[in-house]
N, C-alpha and C. Protein backbone atom coordinates (compact mmCIF):
# COMPACT_ATOMS: atom_id res chain seq x y z
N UNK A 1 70.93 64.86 66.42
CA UNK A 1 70.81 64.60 67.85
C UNK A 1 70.48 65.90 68.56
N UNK A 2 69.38 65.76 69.38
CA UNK A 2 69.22 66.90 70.27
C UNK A 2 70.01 66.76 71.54
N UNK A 3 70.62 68.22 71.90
CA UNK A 3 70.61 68.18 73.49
C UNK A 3 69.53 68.77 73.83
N UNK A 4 69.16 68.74 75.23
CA UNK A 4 68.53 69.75 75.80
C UNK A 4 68.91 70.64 76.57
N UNK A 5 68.10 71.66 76.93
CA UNK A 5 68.42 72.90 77.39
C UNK A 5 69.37 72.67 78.76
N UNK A 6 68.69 72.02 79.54
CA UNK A 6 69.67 71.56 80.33
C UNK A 6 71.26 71.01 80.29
N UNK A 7 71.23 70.35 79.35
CA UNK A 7 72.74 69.84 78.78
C UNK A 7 73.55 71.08 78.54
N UNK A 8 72.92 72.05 77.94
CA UNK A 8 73.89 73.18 76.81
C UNK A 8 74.22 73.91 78.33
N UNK A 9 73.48 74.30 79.31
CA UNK A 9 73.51 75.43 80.59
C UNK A 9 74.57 74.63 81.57
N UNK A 10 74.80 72.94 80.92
CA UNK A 10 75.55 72.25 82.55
C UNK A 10 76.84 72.56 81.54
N UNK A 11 76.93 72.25 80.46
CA UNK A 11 78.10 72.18 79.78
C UNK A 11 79.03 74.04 79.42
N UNK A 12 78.07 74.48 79.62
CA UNK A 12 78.70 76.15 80.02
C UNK A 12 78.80 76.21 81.03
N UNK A 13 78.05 76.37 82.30
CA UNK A 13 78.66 76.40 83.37
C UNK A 13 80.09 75.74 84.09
N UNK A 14 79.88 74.36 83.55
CA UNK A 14 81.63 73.62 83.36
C UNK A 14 82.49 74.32 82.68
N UNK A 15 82.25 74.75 81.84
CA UNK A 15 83.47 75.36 80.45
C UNK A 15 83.95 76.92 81.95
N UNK A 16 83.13 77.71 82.32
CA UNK A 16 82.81 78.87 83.04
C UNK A 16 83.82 78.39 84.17
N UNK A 17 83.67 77.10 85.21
CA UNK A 17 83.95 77.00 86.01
C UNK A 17 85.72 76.60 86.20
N UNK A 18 85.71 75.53 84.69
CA UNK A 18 87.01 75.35 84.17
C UNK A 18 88.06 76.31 84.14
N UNK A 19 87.59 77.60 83.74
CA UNK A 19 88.14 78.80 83.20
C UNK A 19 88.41 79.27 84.58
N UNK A 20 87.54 79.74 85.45
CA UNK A 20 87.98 80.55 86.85
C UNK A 20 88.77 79.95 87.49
N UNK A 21 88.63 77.99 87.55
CA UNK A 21 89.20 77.35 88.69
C UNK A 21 91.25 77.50 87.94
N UNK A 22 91.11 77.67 86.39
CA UNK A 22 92.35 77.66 85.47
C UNK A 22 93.06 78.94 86.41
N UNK A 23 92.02 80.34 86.47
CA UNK A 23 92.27 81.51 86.85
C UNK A 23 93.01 81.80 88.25
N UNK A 24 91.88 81.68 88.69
CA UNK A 24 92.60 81.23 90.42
C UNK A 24 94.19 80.69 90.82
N UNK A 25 93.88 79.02 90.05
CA UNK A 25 95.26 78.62 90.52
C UNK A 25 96.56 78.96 89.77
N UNK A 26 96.55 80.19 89.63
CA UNK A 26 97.79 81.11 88.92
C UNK A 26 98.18 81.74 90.06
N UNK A 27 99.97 81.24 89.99
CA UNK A 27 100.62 82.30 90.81
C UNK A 27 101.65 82.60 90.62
N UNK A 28 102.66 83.54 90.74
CA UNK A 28 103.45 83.73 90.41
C UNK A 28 104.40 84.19 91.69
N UNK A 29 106.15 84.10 91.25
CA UNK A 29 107.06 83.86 92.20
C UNK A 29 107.70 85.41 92.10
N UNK A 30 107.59 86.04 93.11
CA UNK A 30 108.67 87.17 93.37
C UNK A 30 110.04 86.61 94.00
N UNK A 31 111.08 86.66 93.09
CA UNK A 31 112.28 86.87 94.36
C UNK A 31 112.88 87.95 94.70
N UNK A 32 113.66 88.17 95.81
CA UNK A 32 113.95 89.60 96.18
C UNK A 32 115.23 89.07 96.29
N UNK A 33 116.36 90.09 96.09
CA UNK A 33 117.53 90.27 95.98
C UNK A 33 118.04 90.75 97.29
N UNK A 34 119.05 90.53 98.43
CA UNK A 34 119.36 91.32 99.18
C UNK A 34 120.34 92.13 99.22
N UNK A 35 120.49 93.60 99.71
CA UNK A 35 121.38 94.87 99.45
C UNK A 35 122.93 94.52 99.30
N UNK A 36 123.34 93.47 100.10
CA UNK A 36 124.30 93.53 99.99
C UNK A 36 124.74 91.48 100.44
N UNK A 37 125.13 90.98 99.16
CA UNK A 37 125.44 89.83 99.55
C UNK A 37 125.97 89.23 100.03
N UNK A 38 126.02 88.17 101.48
CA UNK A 38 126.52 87.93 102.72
C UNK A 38 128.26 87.69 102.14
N UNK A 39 128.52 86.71 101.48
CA UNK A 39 129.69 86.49 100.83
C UNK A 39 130.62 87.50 100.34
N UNK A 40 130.61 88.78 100.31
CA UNK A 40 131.27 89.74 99.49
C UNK A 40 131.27 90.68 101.27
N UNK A 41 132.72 91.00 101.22
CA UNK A 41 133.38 91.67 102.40
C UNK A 41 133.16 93.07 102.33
N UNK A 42 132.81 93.67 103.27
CA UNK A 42 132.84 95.51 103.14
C UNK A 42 133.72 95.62 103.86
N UNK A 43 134.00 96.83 103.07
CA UNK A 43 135.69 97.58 103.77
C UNK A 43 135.72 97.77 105.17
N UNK A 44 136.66 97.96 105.79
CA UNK A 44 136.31 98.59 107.35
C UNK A 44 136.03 99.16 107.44
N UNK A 45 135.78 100.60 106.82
CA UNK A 45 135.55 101.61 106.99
C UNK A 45 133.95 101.77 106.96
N UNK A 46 133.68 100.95 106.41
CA UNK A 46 131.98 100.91 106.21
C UNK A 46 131.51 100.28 107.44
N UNK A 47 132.17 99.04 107.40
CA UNK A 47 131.59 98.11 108.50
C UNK A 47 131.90 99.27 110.14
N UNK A 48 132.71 100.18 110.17
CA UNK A 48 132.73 101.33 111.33
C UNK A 48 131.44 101.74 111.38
N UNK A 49 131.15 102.05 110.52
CA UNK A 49 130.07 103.38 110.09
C UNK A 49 128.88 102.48 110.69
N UNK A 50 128.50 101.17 110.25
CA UNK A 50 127.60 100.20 110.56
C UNK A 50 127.60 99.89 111.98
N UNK A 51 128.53 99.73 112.24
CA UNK A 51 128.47 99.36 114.04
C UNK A 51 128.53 100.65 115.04
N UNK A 52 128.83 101.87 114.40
CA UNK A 52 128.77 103.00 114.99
C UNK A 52 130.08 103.13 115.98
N UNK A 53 131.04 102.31 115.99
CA UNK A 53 132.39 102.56 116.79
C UNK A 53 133.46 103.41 116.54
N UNK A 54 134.71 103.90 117.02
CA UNK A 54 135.42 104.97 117.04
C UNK A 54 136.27 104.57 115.76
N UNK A 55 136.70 103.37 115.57
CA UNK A 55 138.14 102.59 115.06
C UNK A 55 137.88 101.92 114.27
N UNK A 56 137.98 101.71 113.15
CA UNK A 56 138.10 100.65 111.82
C UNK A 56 139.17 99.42 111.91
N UNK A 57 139.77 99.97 112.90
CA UNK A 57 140.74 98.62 113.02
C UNK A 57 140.77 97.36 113.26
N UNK A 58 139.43 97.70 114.04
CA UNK A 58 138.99 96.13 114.39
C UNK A 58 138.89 95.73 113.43
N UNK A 59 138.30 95.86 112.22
CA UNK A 59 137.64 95.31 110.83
C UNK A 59 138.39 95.19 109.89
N UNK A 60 139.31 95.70 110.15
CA UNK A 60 140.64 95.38 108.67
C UNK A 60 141.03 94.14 109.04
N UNK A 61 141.46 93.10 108.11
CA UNK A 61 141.87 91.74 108.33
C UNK A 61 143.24 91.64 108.93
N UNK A 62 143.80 92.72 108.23
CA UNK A 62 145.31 93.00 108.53
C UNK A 62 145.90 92.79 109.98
N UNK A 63 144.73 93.49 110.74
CA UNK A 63 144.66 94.48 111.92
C UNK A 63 143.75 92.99 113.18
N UNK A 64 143.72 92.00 112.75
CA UNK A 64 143.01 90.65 113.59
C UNK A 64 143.58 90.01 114.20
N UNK A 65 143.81 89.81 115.29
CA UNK A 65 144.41 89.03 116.61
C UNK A 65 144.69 87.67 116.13
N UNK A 66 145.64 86.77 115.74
CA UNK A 66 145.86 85.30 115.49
C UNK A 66 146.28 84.39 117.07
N UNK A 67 145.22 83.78 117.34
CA UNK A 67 145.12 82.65 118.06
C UNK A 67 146.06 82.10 118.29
């Protein structure tokens, strides 16, 4: 059976197009980690340093006004 020239150039260009359109729809997932995870408590002494105030006391649990 013959093809012709035409057949062999449509059937590479498909194989060609297969391959880039394969290429393209590749992606991949970054996740990012954040510095410090919301759930996990910093000392007072840090959380001072962070808010820039005189007193750590506010931030110790110990040290919290009960309702």
């Amino acid at each position: 059976m013959q093809t012709s020239k035409y057949t062999k150039i449509a059937v590479i260009a498909l194989v060609l197009l297969f391959l880039v359109l394969s290429v393209i729809s590749c992606s991949t997932h970054v996740h990012t980690t954040s510095q410090a995870p919301t759930s996990k408590k910093i000392p007072p002494g840090q959380a001072k340093k962070a808010s820039g105030s005189k007193s750590a006391k506010a931030y110790a649990p110990g040290q919290q006004k009960k309702y």
